[in-house]
C-alpha atoms as a PDB file:
ATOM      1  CA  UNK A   1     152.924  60.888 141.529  1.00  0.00           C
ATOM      2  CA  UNK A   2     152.544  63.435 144.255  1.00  0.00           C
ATOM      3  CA  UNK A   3     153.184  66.977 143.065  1.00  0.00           C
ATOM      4  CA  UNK A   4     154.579  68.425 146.063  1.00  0.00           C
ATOM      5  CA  UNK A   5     157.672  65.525 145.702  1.00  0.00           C
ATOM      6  CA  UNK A   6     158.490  67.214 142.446  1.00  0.00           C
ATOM      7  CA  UNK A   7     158.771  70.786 144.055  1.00  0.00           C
ATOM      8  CA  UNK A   8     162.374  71.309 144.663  1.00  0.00           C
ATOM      9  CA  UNK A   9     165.122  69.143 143.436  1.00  0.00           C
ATOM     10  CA  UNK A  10     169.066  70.008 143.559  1.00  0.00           C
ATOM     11  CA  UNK A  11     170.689  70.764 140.747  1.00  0.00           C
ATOM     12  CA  UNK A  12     172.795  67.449 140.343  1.00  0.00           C
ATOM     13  CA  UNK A  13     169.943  65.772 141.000  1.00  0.00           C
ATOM     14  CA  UNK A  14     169.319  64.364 137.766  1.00  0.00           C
ATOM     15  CA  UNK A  15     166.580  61.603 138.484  1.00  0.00           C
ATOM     16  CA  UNK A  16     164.224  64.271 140.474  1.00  0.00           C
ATOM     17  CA  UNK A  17     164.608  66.301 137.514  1.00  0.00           C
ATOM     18  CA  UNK A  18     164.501  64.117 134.599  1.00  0.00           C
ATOM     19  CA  UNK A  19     161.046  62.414 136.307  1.00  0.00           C
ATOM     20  CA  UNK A  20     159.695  65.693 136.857  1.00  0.00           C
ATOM     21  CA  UNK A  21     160.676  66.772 132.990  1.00  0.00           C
ATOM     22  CA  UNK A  22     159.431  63.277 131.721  1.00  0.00           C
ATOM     23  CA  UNK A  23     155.981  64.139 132.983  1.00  0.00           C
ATOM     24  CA  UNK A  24     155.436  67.615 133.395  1.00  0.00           C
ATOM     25  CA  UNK A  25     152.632  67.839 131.276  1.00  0.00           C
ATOM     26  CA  UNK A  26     150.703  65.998 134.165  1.00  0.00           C
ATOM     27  CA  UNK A  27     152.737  68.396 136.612  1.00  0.00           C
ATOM     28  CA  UNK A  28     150.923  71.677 138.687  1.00  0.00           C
ATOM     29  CA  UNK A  29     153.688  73.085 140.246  1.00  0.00           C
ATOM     30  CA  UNK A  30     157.211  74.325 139.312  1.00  0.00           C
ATOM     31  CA  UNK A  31     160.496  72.449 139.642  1.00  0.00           C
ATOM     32  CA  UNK A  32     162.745  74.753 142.107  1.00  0.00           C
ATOM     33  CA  UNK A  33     166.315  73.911 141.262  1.00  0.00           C
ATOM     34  CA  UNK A  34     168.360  74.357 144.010  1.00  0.00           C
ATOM     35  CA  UNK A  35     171.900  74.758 144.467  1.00  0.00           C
ATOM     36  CA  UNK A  36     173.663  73.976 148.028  1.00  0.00           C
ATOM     37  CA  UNK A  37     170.443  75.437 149.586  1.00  0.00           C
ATOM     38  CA  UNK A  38     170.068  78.719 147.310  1.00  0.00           C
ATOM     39  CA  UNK A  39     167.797  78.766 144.156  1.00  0.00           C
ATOM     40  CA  UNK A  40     169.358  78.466 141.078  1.00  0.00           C
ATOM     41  CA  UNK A  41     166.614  77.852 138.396  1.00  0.00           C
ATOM     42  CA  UNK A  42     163.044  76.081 138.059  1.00  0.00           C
ATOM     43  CA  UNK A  43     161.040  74.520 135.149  1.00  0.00           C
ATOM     44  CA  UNK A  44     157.899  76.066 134.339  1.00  0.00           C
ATOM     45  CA  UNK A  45     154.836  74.119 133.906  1.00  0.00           C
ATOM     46  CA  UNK A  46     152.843  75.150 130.913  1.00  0.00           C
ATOM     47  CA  UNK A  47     150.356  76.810 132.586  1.00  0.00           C
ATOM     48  CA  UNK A  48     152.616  79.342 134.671  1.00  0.00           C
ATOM     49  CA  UNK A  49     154.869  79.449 131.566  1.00  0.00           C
ATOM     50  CA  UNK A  50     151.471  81.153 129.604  1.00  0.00           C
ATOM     51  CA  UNK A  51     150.674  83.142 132.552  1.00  0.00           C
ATOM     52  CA  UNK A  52     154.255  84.594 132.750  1.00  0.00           C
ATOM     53  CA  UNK A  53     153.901  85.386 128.515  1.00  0.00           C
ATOM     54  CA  UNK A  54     150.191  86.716 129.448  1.00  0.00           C
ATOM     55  CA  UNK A  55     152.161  89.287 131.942  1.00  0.00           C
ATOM     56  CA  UNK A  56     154.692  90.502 129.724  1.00  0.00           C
ATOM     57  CA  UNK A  57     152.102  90.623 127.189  1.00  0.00           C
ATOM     58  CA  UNK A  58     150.150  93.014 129.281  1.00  0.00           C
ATOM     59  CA  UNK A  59     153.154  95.021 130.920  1.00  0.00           C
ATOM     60  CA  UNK A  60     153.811  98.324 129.801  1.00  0.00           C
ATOM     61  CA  UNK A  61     156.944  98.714 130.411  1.00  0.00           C
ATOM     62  CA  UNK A  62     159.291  98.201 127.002  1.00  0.00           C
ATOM     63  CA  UNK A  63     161.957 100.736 128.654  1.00  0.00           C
ATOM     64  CA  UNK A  64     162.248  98.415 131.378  1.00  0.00           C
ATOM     65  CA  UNK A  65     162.493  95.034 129.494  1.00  0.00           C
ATOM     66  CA  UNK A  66     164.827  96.391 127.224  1.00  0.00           C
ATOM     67  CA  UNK A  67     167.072  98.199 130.063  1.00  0.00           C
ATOM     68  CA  UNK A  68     167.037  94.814 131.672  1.00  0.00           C
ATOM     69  CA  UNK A  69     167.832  92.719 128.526  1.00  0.00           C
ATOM     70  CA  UNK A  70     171.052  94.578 127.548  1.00  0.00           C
ATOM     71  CA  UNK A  71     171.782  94.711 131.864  1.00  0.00           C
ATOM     72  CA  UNK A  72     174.857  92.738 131.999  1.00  0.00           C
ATOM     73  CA  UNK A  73     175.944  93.563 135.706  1.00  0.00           C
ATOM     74  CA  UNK A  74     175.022  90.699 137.654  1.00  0.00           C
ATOM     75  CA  UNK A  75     174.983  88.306 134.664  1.00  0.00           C
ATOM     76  CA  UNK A  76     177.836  85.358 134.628  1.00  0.00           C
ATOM     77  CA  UNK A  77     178.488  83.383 131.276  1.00  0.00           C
ATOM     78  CA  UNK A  78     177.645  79.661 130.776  1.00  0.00           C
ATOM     79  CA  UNK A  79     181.232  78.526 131.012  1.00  0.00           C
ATOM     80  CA  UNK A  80     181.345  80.402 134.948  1.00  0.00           C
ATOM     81  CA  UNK A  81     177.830  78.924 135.968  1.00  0.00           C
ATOM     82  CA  UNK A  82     179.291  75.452 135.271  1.00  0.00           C
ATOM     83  CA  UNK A  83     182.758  76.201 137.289  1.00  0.00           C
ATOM     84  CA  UNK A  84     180.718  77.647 140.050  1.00  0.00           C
ATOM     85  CA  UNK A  85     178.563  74.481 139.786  1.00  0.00           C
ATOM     86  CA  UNK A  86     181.610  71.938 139.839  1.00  0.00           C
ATOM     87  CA  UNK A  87     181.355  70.908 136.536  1.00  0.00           C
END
């Protein structure tokens, strides 16, 4: 399996994602989920998952993550996400 198919994948596209999910242990790049052309998500391999931990880990910046985790203003609920997505 070539990596770079596995790179971006629409969101409906369950069969890109579920292969990519199915092996990502053997995967080296992140799954972009796209959206009619915008970005809308990705899956993380386990690598760039630690790497991102390893950041916050080392960021001193608490104000900031906890101004951001209480920051509702651009945030939409599940139940919108879905509607926007047609489902």
């Amino acid at each position: 399996m070539d990596d770079s198919d596995y790179k971006q994948a629409e969101i409906d596209d369950g069969d890109a994602i579920t292969a990519f999910t199915r092996d990502i242990s053997a995967q080296a790049q992140e799954l972009v989920l796209t959206h009619n052309g915008a970005t809308v998500g990705a899956i993380l391999t386990q690598a760039q998952y630690q790497w991102f931990l390893d950041q916050l880990d080392q960021a001193d910046i608490p104000d900031y993550l906890a101004d951001r985790a209480n920051d509702e203003a651009d945030a939409i609920s599940l139940d919108a996400l879905k509607k926007e997505l047609g489902q």
